[in-house]
Protein backbone atom coordinates (compact mmCIF):
# COMPACT_ATOMS: atom_id res chain seq x y z
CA UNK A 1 68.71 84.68 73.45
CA UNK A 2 69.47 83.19 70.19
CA UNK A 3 72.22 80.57 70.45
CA UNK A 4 75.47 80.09 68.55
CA UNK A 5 75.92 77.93 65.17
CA UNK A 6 78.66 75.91 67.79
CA UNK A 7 75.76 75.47 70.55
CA UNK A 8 73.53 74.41 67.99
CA UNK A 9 76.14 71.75 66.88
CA UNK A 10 76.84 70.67 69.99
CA UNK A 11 72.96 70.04 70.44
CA UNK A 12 72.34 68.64 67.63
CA UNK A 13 75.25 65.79 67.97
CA UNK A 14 74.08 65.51 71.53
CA UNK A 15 70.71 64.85 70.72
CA UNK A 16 72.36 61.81 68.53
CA UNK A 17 73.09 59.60 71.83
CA UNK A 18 71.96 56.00 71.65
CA UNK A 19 70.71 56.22 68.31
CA UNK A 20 71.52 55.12 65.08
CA UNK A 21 73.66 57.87 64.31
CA UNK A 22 75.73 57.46 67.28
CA UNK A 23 76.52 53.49 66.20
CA UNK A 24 77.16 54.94 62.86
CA UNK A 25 79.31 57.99 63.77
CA UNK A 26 77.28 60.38 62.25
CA UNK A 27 78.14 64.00 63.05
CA UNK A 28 76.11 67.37 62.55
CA UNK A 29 78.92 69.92 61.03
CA UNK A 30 77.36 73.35 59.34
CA UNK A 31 73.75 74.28 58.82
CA UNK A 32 72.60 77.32 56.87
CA UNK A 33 69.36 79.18 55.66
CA UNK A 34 68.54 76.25 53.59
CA UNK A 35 71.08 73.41 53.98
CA UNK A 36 72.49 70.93 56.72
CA UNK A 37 75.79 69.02 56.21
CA UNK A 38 77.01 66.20 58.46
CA UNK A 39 79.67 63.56 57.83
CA UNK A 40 79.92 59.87 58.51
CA UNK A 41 83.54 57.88 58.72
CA UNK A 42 84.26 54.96 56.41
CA UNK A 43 85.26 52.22 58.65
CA UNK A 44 85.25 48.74 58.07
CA UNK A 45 81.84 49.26 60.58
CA UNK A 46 79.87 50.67 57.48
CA UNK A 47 81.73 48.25 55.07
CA UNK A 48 79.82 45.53 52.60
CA UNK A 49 81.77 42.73 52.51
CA UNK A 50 84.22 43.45 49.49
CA UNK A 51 85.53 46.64 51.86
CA UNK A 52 83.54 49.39 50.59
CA UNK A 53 80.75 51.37 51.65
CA UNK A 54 77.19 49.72 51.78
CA UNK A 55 74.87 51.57 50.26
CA UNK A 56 72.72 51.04 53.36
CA UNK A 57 74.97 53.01 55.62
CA UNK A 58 74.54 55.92 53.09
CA UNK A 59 70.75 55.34 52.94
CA UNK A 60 70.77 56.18 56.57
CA UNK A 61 73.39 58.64 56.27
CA UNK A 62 71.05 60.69 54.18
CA UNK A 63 68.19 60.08 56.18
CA UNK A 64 69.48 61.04 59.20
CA UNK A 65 70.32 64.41 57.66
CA UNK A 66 67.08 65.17 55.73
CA UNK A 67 65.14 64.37 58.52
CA UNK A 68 67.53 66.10 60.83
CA UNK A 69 67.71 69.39 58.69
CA UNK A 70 63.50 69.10 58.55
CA UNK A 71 63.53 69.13 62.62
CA UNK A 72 65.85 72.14 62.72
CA UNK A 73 63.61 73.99 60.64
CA UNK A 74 59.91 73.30 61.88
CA UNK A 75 57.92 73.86 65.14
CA UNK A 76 59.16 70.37 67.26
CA UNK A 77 56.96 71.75 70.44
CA UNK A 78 53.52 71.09 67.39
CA UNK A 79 55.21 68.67 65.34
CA UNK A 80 57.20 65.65 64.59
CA UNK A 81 58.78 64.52 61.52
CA UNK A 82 58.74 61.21 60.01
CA UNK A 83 60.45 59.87 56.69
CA UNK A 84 57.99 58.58 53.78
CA UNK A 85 60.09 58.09 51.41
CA UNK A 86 64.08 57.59 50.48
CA UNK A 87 65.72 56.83 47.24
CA UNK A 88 69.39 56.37 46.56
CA UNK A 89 71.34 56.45 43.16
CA UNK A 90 74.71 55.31 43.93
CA UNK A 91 77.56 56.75 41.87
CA UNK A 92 81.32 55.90 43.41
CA UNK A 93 82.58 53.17 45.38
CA UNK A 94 84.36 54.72 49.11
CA UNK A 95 86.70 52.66 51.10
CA UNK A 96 87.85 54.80 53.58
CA UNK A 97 87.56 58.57 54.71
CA UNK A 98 84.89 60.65 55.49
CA UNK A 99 81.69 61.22 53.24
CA UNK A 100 79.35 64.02 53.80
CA UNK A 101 75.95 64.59 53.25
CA UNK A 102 74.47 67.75 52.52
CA UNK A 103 70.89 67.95 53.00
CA UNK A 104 68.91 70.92 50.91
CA UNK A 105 65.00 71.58 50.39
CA UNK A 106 63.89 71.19 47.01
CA UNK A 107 60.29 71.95 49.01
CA UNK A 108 59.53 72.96 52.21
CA UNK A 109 55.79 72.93 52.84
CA UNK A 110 53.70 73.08 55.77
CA UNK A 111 53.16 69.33 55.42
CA UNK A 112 55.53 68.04 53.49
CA UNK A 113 58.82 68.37 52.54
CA UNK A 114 61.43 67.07 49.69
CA UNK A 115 64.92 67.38 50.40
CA UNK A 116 67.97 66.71 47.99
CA UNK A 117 70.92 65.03 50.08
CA UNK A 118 74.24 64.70 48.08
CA UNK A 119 76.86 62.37 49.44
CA UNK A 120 80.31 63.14 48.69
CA UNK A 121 83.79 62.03 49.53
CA UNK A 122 86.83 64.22 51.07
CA UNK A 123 87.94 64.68 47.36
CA UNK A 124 84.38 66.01 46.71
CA UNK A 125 83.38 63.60 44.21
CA UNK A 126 79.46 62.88 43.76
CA UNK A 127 79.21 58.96 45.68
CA UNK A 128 75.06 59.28 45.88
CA UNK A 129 72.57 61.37 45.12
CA UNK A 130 69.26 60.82 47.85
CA UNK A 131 65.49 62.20 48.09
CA UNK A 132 64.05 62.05 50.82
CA UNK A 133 60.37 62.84 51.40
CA UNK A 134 59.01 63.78 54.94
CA UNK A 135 55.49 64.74 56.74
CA UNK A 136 55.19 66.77 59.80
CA UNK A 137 52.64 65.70 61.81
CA UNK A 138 50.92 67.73 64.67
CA UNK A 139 51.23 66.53 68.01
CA UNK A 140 48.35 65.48 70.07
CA UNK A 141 47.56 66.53 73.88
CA UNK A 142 47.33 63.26 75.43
């Protein structure tokens, strides 16, 4: 039985309990064939200290949803997924809101994977462009 893009939401944002993403609010709202989009609030919590967004908060923003979208689409009962690499290019300054990152594969290989996360604000303006690279790694049979 092949579950519902709502169940697979709601699993997704459930498997984000005690994590960072929990602390920072982070919610799972569409996946596709190629693309995963979730959204983070701008709260004073995710403020630098001249009230707007630190760029650190949309670091892991982005992270969260590259490596999320690489978990949705590889074999987690062989594999798991680790970040190698992340770089940021911030654009716009955010003080309050939502911004969303959509997370799409520029490559999806057996090993690796390169996925283009763009950050934008509820007016839809660019705020950070983000690679992320990741490895899937087998599991081992202890």
């Amino acid at each position: 039985m092949q579950l519902s893009k709502e169940e697979v939401l709601a699993q997704a944002n459930a498997a984000c309990k005690n994590t960072l993403m929990e602390t920072l609010n982070i919610e799972v709202i569409d996946f596709g064939d190629n693309f995963l989009i979730a959204r983070m609030p701008v709260t004073p919590r995710v403020h630098q200290p001249d009230g707007v967004l630190h760029g650190g908060a949309t670091a892991a923003l982005a992270e969260s949803v590259g490596s999320f979208a690489t978990h949705i689409f590889i074999d987690t009962e062989k594999f798991f997924v680790r970040g190698i690499e992340i770089t940021a290019n911030h654009l716009k300054s955010v003080k309050e809101g939502f911004v969303y990152a959509k997370a799409s594969f520029l490559h999806k290989g057996r090993t690796t994977q390169l996925i283009d996360i763009r950050v934008t604000d509820d007016a839809d303006n660019l705020i950070s462009i983000c690679k992320l690279s990741t490895i899937a790694l087998p599991k081992r049979n202890s």
